[in-house]
Protein backbone atom coordinates (compact mmCIF):
# COMPACT_ATOMS: atom_id res chain seq x y z
CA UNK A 1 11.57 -43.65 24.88
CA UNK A 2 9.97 -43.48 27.97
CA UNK A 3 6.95 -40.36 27.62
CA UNK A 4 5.07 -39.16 30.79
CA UNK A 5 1.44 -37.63 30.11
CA UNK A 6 1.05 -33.96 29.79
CA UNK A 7 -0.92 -34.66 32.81
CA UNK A 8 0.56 -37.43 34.51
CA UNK A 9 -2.38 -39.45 36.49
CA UNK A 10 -5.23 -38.07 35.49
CA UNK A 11 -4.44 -39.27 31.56
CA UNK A 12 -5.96 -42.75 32.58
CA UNK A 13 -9.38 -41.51 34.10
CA UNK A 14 -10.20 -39.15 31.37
CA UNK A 15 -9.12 -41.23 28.33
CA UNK A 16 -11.30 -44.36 29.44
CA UNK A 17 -13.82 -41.98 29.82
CA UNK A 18 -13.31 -40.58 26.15
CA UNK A 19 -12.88 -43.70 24.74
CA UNK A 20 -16.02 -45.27 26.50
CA UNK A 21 -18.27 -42.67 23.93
CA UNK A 22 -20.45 -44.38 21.34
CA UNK A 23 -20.21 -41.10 18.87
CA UNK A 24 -24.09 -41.38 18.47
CA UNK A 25 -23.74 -39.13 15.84
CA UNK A 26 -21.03 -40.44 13.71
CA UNK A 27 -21.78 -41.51 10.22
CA UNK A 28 -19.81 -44.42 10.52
CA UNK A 29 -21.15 -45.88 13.52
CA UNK A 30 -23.88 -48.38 11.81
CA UNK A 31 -27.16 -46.73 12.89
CA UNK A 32 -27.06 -44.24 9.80
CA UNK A 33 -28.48 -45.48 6.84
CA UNK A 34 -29.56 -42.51 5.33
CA UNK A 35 -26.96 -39.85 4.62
CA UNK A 36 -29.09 -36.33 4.05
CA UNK A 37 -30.94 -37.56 7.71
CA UNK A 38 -27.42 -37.97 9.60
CA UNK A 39 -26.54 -34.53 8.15
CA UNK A 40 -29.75 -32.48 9.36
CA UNK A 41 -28.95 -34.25 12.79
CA UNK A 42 -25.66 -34.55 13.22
CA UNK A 43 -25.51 -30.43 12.46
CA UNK A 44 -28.63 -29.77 14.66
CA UNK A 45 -26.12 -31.18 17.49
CA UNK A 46 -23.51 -29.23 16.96
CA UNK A 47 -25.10 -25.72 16.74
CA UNK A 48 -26.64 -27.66 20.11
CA UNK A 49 -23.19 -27.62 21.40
CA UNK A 50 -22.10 -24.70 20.04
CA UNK A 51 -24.44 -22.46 22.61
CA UNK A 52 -24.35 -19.06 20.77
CA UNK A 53 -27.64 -17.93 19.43
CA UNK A 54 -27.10 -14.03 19.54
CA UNK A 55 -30.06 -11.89 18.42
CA UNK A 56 -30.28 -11.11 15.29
CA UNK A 57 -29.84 -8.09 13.00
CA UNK A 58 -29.36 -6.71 9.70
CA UNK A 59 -26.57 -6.71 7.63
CA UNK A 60 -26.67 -3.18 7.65
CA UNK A 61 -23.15 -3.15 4.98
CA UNK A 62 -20.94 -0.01 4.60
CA UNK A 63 -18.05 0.17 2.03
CA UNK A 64 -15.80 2.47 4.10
CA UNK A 65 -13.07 2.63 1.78
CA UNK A 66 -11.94 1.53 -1.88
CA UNK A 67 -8.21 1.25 -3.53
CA UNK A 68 -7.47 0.78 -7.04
CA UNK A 69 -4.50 -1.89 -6.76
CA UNK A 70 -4.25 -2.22 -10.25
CA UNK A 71 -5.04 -5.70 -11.01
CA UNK A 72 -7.75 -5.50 -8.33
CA UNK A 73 -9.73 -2.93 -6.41
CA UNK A 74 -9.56 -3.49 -2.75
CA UNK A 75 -12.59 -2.69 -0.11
CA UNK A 76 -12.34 -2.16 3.36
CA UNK A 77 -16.22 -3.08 4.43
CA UNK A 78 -18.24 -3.33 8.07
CA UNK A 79 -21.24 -5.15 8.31
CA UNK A 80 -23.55 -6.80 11.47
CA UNK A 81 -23.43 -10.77 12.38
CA UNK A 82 -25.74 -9.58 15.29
CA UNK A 83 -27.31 -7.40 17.48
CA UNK A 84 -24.81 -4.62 19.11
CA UNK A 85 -21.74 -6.79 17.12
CA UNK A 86 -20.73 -5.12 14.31
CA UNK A 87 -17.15 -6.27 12.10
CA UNK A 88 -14.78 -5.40 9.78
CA UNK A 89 -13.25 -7.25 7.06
CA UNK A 90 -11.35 -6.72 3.76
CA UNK A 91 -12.57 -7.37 -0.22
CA UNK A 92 -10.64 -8.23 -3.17
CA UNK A 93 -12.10 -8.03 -6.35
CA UNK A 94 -10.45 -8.86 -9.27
CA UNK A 95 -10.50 -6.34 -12.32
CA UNK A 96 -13.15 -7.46 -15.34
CA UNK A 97 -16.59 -9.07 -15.61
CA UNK A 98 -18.04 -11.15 -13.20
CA UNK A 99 -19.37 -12.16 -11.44
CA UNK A 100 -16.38 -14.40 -9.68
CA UNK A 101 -16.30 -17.35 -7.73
CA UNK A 102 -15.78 -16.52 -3.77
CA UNK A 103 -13.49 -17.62 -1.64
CA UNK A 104 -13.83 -16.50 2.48
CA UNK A 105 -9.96 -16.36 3.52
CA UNK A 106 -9.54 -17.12 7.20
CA UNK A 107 -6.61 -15.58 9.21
CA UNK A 108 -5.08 -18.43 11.67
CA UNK A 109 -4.19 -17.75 15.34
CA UNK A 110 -0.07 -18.01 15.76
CA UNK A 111 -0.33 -16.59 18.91
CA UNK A 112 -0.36 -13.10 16.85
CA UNK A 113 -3.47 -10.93 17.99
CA UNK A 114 -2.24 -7.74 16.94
CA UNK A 115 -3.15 -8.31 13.61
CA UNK A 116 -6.25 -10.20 12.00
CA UNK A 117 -6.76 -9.87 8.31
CA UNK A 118 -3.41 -8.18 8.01
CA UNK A 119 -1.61 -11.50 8.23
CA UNK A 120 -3.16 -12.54 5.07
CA UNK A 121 -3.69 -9.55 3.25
CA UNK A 122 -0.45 -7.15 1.54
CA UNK A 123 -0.19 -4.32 3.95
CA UNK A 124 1.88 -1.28 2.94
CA UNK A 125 4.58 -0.98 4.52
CA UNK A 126 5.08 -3.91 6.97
CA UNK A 127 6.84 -3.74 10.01
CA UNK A 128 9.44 -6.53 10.70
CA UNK A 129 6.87 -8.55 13.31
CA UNK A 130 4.30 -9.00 10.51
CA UNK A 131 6.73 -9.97 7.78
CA UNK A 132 8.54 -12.46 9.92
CA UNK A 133 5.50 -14.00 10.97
CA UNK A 134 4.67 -14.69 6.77
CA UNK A 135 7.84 -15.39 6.26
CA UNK A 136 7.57 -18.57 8.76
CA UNK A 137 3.86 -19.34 8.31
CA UNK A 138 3.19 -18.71 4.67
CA UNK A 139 6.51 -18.65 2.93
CA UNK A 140 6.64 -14.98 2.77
CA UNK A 141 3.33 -14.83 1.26
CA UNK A 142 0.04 -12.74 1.48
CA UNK A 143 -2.11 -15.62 0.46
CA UNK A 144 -4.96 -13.99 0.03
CA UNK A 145 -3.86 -11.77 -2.36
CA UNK A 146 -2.90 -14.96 -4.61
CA UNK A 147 -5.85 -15.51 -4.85
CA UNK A 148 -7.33 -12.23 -6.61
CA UNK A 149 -4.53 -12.82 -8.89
CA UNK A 150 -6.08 -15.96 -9.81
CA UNK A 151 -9.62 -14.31 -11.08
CA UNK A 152 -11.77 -14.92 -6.78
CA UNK A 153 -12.96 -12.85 -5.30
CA UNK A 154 -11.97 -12.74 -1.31
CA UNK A 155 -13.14 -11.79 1.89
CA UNK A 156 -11.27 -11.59 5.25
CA UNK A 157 -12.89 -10.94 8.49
CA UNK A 158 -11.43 -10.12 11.96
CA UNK A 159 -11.87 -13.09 14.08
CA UNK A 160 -13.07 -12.41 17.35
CA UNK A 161 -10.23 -11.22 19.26
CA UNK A 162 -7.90 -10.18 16.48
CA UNK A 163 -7.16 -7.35 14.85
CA UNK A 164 -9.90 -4.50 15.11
CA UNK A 165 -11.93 -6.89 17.91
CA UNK A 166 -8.47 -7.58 19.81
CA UNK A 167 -8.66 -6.86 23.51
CA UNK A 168 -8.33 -3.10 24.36
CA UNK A 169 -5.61 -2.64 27.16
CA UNK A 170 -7.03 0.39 28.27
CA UNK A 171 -10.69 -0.96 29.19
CA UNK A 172 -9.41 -3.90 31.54
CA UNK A 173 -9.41 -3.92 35.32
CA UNK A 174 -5.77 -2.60 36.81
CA UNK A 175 -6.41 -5.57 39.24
CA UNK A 176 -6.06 -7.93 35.57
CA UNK A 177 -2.51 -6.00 34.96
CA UNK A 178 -1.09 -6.11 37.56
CA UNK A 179 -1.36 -10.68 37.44
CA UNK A 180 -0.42 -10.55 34.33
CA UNK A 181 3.54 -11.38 33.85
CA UNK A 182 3.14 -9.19 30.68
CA UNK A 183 2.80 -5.50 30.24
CA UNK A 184 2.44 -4.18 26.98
CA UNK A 185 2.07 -0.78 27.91
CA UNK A 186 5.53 -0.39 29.21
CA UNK A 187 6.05 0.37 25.07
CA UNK A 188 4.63 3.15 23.04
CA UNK A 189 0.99 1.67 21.27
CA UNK A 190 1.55 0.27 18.16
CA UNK A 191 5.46 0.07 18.09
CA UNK A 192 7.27 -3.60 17.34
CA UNK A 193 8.25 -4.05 21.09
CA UNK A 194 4.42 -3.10 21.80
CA UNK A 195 2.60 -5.82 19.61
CA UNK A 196 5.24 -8.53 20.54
CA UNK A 197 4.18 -8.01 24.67
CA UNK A 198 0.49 -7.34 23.30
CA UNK A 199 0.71 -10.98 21.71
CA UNK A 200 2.25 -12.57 25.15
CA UNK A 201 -0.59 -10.71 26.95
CA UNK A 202 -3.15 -11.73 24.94
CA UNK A 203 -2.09 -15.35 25.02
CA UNK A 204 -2.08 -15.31 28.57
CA UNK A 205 -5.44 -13.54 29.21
CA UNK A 206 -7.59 -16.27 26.72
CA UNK A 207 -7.87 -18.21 30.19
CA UNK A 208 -9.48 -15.70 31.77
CA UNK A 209 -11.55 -14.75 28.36
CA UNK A 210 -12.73 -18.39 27.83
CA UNK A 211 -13.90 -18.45 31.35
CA UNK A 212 -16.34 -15.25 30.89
CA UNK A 213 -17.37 -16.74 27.62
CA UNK A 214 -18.55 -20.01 29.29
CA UNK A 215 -20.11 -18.12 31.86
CA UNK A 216 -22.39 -15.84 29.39
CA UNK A 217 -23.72 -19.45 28.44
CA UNK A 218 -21.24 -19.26 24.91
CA UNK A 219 -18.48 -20.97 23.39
CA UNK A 220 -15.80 -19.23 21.67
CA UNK A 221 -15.80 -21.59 18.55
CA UNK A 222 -20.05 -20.84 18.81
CA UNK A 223 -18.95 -16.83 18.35
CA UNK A 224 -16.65 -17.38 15.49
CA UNK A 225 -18.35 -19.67 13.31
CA UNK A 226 -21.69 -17.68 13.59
CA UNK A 227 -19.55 -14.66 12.40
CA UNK A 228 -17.89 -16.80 9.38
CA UNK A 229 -21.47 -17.81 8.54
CA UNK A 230 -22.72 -14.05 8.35
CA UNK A 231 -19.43 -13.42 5.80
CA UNK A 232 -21.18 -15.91 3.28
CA UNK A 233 -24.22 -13.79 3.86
CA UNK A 234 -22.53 -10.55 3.01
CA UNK A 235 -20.91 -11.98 -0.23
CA UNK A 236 -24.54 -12.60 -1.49
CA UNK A 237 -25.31 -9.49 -1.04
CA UNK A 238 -22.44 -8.39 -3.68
CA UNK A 239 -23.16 -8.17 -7.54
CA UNK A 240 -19.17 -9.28 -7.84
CA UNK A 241 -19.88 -13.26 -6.32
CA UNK A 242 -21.24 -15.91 -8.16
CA UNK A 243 -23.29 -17.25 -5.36
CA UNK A 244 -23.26 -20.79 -6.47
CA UNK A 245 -19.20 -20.65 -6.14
CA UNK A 246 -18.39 -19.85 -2.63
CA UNK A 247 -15.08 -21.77 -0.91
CA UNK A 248 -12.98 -21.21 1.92
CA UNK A 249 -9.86 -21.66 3.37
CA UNK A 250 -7.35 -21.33 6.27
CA UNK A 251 -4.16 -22.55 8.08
CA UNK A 252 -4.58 -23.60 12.19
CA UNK A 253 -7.38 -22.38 13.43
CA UNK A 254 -8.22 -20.95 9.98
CA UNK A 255 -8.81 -24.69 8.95
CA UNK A 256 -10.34 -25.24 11.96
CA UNK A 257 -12.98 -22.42 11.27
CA UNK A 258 -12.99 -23.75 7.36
CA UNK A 259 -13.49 -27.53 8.27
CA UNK A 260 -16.51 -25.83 10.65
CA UNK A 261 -18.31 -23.37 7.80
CA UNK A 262 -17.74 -25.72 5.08
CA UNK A 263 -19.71 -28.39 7.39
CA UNK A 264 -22.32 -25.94 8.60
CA UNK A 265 -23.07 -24.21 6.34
CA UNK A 266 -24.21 -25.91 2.71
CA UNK A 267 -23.28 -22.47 0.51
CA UNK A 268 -19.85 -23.64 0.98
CA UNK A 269 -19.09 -25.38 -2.22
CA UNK A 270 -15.53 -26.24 -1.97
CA UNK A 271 -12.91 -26.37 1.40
CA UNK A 272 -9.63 -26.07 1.82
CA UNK A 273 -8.00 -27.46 5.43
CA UNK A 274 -4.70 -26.71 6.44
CA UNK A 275 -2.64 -27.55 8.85
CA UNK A 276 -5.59 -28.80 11.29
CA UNK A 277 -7.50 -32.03 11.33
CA UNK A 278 -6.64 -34.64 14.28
CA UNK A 279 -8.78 -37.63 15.52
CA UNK A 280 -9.73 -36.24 19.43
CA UNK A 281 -8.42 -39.09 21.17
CA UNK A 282 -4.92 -38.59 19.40
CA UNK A 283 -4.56 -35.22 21.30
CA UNK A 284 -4.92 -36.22 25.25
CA UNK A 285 -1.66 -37.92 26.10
CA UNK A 286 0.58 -35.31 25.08
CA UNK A 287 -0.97 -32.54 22.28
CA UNK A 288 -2.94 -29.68 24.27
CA UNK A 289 0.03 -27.95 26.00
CA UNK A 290 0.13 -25.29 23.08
CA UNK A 291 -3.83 -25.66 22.32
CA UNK A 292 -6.14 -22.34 22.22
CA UNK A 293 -8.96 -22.64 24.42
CA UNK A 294 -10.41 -20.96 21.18
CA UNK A 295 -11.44 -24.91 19.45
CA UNK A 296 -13.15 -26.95 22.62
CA UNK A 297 -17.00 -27.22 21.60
CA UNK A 298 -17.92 -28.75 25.24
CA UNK A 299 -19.22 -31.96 25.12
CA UNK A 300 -19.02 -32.40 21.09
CA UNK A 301 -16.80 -35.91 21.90
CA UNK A 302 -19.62 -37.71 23.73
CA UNK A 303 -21.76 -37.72 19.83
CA UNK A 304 -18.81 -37.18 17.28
CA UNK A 305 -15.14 -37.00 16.44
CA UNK A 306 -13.42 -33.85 14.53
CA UNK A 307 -13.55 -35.81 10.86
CA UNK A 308 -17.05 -36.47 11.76
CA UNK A 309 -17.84 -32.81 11.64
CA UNK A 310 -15.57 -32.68 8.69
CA UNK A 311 -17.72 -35.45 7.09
CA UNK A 312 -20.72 -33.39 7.03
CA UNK A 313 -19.53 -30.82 4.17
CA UNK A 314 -20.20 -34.39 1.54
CA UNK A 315 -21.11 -34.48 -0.97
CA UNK A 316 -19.09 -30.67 -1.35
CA UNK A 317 -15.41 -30.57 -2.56
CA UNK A 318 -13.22 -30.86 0.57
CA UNK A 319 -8.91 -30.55 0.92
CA UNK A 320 -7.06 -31.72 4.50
CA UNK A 321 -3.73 -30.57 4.07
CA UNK A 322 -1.57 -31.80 6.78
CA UNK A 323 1.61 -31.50 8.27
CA UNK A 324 3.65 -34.25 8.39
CA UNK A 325 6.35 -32.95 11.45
CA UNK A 326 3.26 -30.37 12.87
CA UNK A 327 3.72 -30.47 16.86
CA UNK A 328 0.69 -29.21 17.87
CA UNK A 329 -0.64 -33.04 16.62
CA UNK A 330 0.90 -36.67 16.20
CA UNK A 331 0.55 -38.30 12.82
CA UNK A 332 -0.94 -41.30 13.96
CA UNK A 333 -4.05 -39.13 14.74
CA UNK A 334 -3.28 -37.29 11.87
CA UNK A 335 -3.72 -40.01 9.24
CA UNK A 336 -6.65 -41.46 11.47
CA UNK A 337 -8.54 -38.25 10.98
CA UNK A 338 -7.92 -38.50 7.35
CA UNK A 339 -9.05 -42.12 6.93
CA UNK A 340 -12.03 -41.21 8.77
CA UNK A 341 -13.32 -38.55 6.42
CA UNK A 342 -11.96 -40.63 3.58
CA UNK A 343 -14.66 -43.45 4.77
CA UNK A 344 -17.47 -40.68 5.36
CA UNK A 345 -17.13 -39.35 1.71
CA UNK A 346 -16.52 -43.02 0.54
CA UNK A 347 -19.82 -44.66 2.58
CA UNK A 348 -21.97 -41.72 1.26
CA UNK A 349 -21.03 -42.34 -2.54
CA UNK A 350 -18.92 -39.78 -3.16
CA UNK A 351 -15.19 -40.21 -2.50
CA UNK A 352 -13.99 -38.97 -5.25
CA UNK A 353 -14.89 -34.91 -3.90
CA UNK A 354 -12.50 -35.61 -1.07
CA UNK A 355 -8.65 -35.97 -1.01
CA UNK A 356 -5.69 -35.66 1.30
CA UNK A 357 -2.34 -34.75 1.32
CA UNK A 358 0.93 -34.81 3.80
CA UNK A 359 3.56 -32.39 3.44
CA UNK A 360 7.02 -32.82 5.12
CA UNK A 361 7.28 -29.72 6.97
CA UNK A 362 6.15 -28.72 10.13
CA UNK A 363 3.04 -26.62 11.23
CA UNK A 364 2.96 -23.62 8.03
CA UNK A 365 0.77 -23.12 4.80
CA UNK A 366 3.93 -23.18 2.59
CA UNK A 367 4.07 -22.06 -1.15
CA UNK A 368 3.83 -25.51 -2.29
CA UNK A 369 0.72 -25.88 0.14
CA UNK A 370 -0.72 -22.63 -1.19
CA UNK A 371 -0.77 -23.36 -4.92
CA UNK A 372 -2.14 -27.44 -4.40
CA UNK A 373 -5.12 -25.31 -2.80
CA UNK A 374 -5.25 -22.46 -5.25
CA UNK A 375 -5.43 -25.62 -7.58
CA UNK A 376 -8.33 -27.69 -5.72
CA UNK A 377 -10.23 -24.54 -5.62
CA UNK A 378 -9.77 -23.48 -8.84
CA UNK A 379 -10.55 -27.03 -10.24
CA UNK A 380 -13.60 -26.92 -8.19
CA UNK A 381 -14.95 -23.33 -7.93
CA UNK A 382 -14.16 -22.12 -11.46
CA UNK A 383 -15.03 -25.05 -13.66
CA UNK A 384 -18.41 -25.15 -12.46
């Protein structure tokens, strides 16, 4: 079948130039001989690239509520990731003695930024948006919640932009709402109708976002790794985590922000990747149409590849779930990705702490996903 470019005749120009990078930093690229030196680089460049160096603050933790759930107490908790930024993020802590191993659950995107944590977390009583939204991307499923069940501990932060850090409505420029083609304050705040528009709004208005973020000199994935870093900092703080046990996992951009705190961040003991991992060059011709702006690290393809990155949480225990009929991705760049990391972990002498599997569904963290991960990170995080 004849297939046009996404964007026609400008495909040609900015593939040769992609394709013309050496990947200085890539492990695989010969000039690497030893493997502990290529990490300390290869991660100096990308917090390089990542631009976001906020100042820093204490922790400053509050517990500002706790619910006995029965088989688990539940903790709604703020703390600081920096100066004037202060989040909020949900605990669950399974009943008996610890401490437990940790795993940081991260929410995915979905084009849902009503909610943040709620999408993983059981909410009392759910309206129908939320529900249908696990019902198609997790089975049905609060995943994190499986978890507790299965003796971690978990912790769920807003991402920037969703849930308690989505955009507030009522602080942006009329001038903004009147462009926009959505209006989310034609409903009353909160109802369904309301966070369906809010969620069209809010997917339109990331262009303008992204462009204010570049501006201050940041990135957007610089702002929410730095924040998923500071959540392993706040678990160490509690007398509930083993600190030698810390995982993490996520669907989309949840993997995304996994693959990224599991590879910067060494505390990370054990990963779990779903539903994200493509080789760069797979995505031009015809994969960014339904892209976030919320994953380009500027200039990160001139030194290294996305399984590159990926390759730098070796010798830890890592998971690439993919999705065989995902189509945000193609599978050709799929399975490239995969055999990249495979030859990362394999090179560096320790292959057999990375696997990865293909499910034949499309882009979801499904039941059968969940429990292969509950598995790996059991296997990995509890028998240790």
């Amino acid at each position: 079948m004849d297939r046009k470019s996404h964007i026609g005749n400008f495909y040609d120009q900015l593939k040769s130039y992609s394709s013309a990078s050496e990947r200085s930093y890539s492990y695989l690229n010969g000039k690497w001989a030893d493997f502990e030196q290529w990490k300390v680089m290869a991660r100096a460049k990308v917090f390089e690239l990542l631009h976001y160096f906020p100042e820093e603050a204490p922790l400053d933790p509050a517990v500002l509520k706790i619910t006995d759930k029965g088989y688990y107490t539940q903790e709604e908790v703020e703390f600081n990731t920096a100066k004037d930024v202060r989040i909020k993020g949900t605990m669950l802590i399974p009943k008996g003695k610890g401490p437990f191993p940790a795993v940081v659950a991260i929410h995915d995107h979905g084009g849902f930024y009503y909610y943040g944590r709620e999408k993983i977390i059981e909410q009392d009583n759910e309206n129908r948006v939320l529900r249908e939204f696990k019902e198609r991307c997790y089975g049905g499923r609060s995943w994190a919640n499986q978890l507790v069940k299965r003796g971690f501990v978990t912790l769920t932060i807003d991402g920037f932009y969703f849930g308690s850090r989505r955009a507030d409505i009522d602080a942006i420029a009329d001038k903004v709402l009147e462009r926009s083609p959505y209006n989310p304050l034609k409903y009353e705040k909160g109802c369904e109708e309301y966070i369906e528009e809010f969620n069209r709004f809010c997917g339109w208005f990331e262009g303008l976002l992204v462009k204010h973020i570049f501006y201050s000199g940041a990135t957007w994935p610089g702002i929410l790794f730095h924040d998923d870093r500071k959540s392993v900092d706040y678990l160490l703080t509690r007398k509930e985590v083993d600190g030698e046990r810390i995982g993490c996992c996520g669907l989309s951009i949840g993997g995304f922000r996994s693959a990224h705190l599991a590879a910067l961040d060494g505390r990370i003991k054990c990963a779990v990747v779903a539903g994200w991992m493509p080789a760069m060059d797979s995505l031009l011709y015809d994969r960014l149409l339904d892209h976030t702006y919320m994953v380009y690290i500027p200039g990160l393809s001139r030194f290294m590849d996305l399984p590159d990155v990926a390759g730098l949480i070796a010798p830890n225990y890592l998971f690439v779930q993919q999705c065989s009929h995902d189509p945000l991705y193609n599978l050709e760049g799929m399975q490239e990705a995969c055999s990249h990391i495979e030859r990362i972990y394999e090179k560096a002498g320790f292959g057999q702490n990375y696997k990865y599997k293909f499910y034949d569904n499309g882009h979801e963290f499904n039941i059968q996903m969940q429990e292969d991960a509950f598995e790996w990170l059991e296997e990995h995080l509890k028998a240790r």
